[in-house]
Protein backbone atom coordinates (compact mmCIF):
# COMPACT_ATOMS: atom_id res chain seq x y z
CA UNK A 1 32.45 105.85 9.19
CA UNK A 2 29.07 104.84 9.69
CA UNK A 3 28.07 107.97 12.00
CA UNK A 4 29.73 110.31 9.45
CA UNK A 5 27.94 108.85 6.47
CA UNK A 6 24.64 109.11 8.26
CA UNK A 7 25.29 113.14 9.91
CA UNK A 8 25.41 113.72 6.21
CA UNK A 9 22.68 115.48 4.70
CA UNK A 10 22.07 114.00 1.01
CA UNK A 11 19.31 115.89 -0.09
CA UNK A 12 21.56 119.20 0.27
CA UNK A 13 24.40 117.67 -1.42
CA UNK A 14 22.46 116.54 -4.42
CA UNK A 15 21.19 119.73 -4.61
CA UNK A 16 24.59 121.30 -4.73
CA UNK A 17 26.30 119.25 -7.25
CA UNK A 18 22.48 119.90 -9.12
CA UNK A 19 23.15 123.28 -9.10
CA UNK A 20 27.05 123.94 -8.72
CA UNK A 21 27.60 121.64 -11.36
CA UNK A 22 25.24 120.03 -13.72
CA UNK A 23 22.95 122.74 -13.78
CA UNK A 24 25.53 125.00 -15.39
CA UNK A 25 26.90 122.10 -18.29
CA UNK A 26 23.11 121.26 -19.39
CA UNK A 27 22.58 125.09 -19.82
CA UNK A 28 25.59 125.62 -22.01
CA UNK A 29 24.96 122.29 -23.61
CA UNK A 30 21.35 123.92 -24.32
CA UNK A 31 22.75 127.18 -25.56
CA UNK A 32 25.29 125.24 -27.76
CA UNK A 33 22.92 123.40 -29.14
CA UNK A 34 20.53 126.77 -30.18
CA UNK A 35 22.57 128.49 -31.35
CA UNK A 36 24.05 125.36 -33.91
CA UNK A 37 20.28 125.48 -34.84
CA UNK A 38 19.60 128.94 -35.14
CA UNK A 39 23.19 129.03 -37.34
CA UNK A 40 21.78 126.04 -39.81
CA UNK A 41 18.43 127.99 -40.11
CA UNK A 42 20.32 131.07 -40.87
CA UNK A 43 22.18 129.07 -43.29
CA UNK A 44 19.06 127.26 -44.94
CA UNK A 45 17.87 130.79 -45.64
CA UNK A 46 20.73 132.23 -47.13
CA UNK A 47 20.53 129.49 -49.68
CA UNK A 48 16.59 129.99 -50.33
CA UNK A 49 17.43 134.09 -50.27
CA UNK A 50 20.48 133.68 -52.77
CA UNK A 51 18.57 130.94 -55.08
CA UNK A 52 15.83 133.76 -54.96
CA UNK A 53 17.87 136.46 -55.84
CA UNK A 54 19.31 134.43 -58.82
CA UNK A 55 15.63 133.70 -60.40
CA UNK A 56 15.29 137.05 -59.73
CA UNK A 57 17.84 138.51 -61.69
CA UNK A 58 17.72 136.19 -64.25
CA UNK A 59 14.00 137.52 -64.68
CA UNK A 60 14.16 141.11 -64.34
CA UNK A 61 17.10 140.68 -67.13
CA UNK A 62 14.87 138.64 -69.76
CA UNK A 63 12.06 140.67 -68.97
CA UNK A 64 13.21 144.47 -68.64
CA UNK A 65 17.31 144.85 -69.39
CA UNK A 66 17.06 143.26 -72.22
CA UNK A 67 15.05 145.20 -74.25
CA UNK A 68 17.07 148.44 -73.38
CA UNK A 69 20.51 147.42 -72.41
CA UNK A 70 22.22 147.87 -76.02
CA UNK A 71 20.44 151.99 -75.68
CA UNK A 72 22.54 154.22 -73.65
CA UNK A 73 19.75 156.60 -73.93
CA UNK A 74 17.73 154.28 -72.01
CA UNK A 75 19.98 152.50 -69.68
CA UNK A 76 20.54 155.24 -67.35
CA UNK A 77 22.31 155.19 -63.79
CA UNK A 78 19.01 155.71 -62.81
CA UNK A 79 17.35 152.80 -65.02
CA UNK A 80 20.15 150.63 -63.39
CA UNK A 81 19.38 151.14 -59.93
CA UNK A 82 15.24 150.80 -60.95
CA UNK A 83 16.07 147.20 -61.95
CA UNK A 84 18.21 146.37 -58.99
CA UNK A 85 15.26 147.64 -56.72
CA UNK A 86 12.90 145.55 -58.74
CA UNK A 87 15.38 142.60 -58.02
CA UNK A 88 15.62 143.26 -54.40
CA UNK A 89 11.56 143.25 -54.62
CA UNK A 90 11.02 140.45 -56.61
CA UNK A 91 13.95 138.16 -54.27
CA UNK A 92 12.14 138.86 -50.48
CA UNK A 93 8.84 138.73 -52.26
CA UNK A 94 9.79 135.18 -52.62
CA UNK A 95 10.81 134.59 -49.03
CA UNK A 96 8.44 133.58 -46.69
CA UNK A 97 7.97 136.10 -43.40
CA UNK A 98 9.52 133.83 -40.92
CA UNK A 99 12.62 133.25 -43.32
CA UNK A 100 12.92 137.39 -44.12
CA UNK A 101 12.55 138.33 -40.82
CA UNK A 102 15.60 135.68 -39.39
CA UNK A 103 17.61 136.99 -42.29
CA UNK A 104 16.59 141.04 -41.82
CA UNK A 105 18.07 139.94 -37.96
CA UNK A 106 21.02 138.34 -38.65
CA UNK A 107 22.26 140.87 -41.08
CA UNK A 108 22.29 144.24 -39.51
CA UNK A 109 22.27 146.17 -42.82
CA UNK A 110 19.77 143.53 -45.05
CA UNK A 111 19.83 146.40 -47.73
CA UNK A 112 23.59 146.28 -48.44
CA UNK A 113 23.68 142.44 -48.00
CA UNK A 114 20.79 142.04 -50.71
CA UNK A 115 23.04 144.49 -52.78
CA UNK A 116 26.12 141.96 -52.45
CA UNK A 117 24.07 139.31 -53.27
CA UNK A 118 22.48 140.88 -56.55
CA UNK A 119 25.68 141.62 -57.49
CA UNK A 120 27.18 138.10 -56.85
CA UNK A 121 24.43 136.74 -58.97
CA UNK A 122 24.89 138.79 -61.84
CA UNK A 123 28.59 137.80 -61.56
CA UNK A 124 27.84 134.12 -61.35
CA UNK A 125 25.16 134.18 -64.42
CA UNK A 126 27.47 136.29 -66.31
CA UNK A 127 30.68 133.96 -66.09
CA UNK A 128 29.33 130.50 -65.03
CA UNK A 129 26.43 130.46 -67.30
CA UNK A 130 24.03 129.69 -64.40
CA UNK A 131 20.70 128.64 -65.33
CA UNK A 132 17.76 129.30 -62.81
């Protein structure tokens, strides 16, 4: 037992199991464990975009729809989608680059997503009298 245990040749073993074995868990341990961090940064975000979005709309309504939203003369289709532009302005103004840019990546169409979100907003202020 003796002679077999020394005509073995540790280092290359080691380096096997190194890279047969642990090698492989620690990398998908290390991908797991990006990607959970990348997910709660996209998360963090969506809250700071959607609060955003909310003082946003809340704003653009006290300071613009307001004035004009009992005239159908004034408030237009057109007027409409001026004030959800202004909103989608005034929301990633409010973002900082690092947080618009992992957002504008996540979301393949960040135009349409905003668009949800304005819309969810003015639902939520509407019928849960949500004060920003």
């Amino acid at each position: 037992m003796n002679e077999v245990l020394k005509g073995i040749d540790w280092t290359q073993i080691i380096y096997t199991v190194w890279t047969v074995i642990l090698l492989p868990i620690l990398t998908y341990i290390g991908s797991q464990i990006s990607a959970y961090a990348k997910a709660k940064q996209i998360d963090k975000y969506t809250n700071i975009l959607y609060q955003n979005v909310l003082n946003a709309v809340k704003d653009v309504y006290e300071t613009v729809v307001k004035d004009i939203k009992g005239d159908a003369d004034l408030w237009t289709l057109e007027k409409q989608e001026e004030v959800k532009e202004l909103a989608k302005t005034k929301a990633i103004a409010a973002l900082t680059t690092s947080a618009y840019q992992v957002l504008k990546t996540a979301n393949e169409d960040f135009d349409e997503y905003l668009d949800g979100l304005i819309g969810t907003a003015l639902y939520d202020i509407k019928n849960y009298n949500i004060t920003v």
